[in-house]
N, C-alpha and C. Protein backbone atom coordinates (compact mmCIF):
# COMPACT_ATOMS: atom_id res chain seq x y z
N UNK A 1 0.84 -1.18 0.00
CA UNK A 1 0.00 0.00 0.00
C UNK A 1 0.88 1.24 0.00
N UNK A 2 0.47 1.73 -0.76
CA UNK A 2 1.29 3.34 -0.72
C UNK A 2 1.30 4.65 0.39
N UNK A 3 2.49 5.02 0.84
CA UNK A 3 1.61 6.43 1.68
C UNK A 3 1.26 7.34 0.95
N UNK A 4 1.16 8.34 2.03
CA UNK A 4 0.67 10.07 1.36
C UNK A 4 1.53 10.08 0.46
N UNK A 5 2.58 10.27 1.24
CA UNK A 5 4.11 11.09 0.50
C UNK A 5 4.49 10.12 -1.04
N UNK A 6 4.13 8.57 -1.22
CA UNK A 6 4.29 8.40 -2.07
C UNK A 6 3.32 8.59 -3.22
N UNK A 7 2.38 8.62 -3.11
CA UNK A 7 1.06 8.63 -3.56
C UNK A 7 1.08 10.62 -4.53
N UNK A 8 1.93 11.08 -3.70
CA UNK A 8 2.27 12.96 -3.71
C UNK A 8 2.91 12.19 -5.08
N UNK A 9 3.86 11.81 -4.90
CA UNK A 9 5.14 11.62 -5.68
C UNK A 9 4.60 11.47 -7.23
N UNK A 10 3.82 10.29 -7.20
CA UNK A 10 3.35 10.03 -8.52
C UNK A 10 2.47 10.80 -9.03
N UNK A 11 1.85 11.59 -8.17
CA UNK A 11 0.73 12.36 -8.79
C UNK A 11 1.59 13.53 -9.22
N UNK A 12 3.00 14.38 -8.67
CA UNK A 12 3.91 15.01 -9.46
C UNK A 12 4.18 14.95 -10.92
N UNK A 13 4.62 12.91 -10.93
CA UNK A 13 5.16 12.69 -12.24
C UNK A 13 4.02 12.79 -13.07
N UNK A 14 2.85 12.26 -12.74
CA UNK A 14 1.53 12.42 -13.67
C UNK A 14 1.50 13.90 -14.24
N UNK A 15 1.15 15.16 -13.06
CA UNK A 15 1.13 16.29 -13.97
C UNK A 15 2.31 16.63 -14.52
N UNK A 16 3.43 16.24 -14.05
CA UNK A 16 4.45 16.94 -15.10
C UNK A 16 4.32 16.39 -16.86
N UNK A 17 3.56 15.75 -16.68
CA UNK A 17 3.81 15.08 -18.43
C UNK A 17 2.51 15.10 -18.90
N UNK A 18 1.48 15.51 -18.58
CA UNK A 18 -0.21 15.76 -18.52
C UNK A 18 -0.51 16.77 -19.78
N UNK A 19 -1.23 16.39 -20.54
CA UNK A 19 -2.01 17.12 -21.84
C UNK A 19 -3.01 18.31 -20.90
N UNK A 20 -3.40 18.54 -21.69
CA UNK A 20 -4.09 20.20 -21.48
C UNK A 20 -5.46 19.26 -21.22
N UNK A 21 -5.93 18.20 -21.75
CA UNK A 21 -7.35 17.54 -21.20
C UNK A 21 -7.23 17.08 -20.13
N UNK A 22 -6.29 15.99 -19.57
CA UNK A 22 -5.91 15.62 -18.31
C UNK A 22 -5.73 16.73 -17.43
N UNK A 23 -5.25 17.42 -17.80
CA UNK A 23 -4.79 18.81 -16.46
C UNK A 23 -6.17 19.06 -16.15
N UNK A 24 -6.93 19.72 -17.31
CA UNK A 24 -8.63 20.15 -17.22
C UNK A 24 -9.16 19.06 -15.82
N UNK A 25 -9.34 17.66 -16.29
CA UNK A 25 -9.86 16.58 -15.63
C UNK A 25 -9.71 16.60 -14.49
N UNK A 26 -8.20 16.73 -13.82
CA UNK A 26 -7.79 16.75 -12.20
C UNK A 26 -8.24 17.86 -11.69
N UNK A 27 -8.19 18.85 -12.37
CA UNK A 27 -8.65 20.22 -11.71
C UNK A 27 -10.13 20.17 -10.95
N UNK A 28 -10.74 19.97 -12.43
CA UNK A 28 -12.31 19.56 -12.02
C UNK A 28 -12.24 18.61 -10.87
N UNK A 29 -11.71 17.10 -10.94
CA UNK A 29 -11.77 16.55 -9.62
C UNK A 29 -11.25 16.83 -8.75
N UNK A 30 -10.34 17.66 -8.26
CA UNK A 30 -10.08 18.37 -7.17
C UNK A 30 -11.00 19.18 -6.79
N UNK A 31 -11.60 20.44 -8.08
CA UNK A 31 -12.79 21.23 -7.15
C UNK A 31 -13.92 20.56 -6.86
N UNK A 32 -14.20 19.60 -7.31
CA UNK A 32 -15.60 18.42 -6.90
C UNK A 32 -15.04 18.39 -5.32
N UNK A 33 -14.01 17.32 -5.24
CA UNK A 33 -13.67 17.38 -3.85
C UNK A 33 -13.48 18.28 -2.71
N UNK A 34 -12.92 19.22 -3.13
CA UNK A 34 -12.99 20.38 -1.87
C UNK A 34 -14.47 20.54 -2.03
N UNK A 35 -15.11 20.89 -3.19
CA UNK A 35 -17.01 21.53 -2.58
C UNK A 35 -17.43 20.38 -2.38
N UNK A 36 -17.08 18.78 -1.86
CA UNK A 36 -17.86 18.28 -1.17
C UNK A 36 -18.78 18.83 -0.16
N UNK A 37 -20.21 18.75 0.06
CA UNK A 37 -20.72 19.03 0.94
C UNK A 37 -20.34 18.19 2.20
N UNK A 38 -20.32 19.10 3.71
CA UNK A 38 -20.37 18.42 5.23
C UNK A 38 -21.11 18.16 5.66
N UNK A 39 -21.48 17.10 6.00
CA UNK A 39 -22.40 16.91 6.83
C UNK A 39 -22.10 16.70 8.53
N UNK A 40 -23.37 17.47 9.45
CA UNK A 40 -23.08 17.75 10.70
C UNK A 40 -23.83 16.42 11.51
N UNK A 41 -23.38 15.88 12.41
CA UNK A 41 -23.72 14.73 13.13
C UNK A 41 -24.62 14.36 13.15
N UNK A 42 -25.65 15.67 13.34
CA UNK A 42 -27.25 15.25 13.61
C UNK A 42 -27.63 15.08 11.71
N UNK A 43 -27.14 15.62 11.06
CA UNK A 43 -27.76 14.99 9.86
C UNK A 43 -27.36 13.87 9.49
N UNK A 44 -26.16 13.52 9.66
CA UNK A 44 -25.83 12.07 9.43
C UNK A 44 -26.89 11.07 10.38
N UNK A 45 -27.11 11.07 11.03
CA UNK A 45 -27.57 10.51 12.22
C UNK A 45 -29.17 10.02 11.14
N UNK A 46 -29.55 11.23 10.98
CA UNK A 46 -30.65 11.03 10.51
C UNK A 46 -31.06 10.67 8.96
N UNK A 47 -30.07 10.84 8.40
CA UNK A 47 -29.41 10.16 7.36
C UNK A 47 -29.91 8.08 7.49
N UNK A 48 -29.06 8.16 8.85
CA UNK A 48 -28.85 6.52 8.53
C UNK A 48 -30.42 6.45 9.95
N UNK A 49 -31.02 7.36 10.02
CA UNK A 49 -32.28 6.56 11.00
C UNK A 49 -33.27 6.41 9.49
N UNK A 50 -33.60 7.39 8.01
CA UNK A 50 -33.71 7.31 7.33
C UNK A 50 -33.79 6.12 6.36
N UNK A 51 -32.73 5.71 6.16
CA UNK A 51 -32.08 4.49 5.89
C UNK A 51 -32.16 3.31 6.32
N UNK A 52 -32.37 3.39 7.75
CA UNK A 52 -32.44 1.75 8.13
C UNK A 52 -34.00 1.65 8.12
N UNK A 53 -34.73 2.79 8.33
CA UNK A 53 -36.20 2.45 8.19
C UNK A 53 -36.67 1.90 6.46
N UNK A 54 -36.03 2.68 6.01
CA UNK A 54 -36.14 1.82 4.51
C UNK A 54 -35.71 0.26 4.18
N UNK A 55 -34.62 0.29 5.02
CA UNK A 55 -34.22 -1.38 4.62
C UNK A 55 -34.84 -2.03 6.05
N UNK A 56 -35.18 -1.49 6.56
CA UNK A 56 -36.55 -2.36 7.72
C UNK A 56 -37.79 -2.98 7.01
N UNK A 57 -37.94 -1.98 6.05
CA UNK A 57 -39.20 -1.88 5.37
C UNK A 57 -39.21 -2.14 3.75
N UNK A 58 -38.71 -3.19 3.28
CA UNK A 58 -38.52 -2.46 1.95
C UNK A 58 -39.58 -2.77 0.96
N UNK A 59 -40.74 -3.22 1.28
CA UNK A 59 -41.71 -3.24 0.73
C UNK A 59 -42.62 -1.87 0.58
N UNK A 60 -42.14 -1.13 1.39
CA UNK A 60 -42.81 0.20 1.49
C UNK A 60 -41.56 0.98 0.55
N UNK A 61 -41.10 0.68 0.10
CA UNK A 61 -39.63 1.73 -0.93
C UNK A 61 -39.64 1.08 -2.70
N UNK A 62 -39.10 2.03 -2.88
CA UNK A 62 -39.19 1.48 -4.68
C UNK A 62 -37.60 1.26 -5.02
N UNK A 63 -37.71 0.51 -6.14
CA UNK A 63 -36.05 0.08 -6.61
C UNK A 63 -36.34 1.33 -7.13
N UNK A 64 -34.95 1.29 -7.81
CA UNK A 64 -34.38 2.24 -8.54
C UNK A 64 -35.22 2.63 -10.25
N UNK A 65 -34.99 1.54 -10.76
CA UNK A 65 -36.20 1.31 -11.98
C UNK A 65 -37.31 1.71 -11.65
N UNK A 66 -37.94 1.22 -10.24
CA UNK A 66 -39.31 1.85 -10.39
C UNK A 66 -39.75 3.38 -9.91
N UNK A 67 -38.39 4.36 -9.34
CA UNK A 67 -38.94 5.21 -8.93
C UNK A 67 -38.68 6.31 -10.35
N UNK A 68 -37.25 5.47 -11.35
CA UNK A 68 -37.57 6.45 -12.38
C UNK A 68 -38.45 6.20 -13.56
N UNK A 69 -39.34 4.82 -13.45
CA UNK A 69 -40.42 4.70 -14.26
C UNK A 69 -41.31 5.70 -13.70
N UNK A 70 -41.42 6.02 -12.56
CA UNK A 70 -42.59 7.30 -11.80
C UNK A 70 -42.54 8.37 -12.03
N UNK A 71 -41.03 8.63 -12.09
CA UNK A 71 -40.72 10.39 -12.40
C UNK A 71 -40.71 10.25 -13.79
N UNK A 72 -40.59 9.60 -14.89
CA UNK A 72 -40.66 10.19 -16.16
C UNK A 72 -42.39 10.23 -16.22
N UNK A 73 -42.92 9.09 -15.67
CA UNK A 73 -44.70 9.19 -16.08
C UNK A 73 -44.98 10.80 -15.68
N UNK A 74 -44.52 11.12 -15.00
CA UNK A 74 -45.19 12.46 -14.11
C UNK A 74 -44.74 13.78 -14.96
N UNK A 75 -43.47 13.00 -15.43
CA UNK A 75 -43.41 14.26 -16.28
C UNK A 75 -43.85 14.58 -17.81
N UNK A 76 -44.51 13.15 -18.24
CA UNK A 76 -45.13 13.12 -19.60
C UNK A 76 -46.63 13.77 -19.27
């Protein structure tokens, strides 16, 4: 497994030899990452009380397929 410091290293050699699309690419995924949104305890919290009531229940929840078969009907 690699550390920080090596992990630094290669990502050096990467931009030093990086096209003008690649450079674009990291940039963007770097600012994705810093504006990750935070979340504060009590929303996490409620996040996963959220969550486990759904997989408590999952007859009361829709797959994935069926909640965007719902939203396109709604929007035709």
């Amino acid at each position: 497994m690699m550390v920080l410091a090596d992990k630094k290293e290669v990502l050096k050699e990467i931009i030093e030899n990086a096209d003008e699309k690649l450079m674009s690419l990291m940039i963007a995924l770097a600012n994705e990452y810093n504006d990750a949104p935070e979340y504060s305890q009590q929303e996490m919290e409620e996040f996963h009380r959220i969550r486990d009531k759904m997989l408590a229940h999952p007859e009361t929840t829709y797959t994935p397929e069926k909640a965007f078969r719902l939203i396109r009907n709604k929007r035709q």
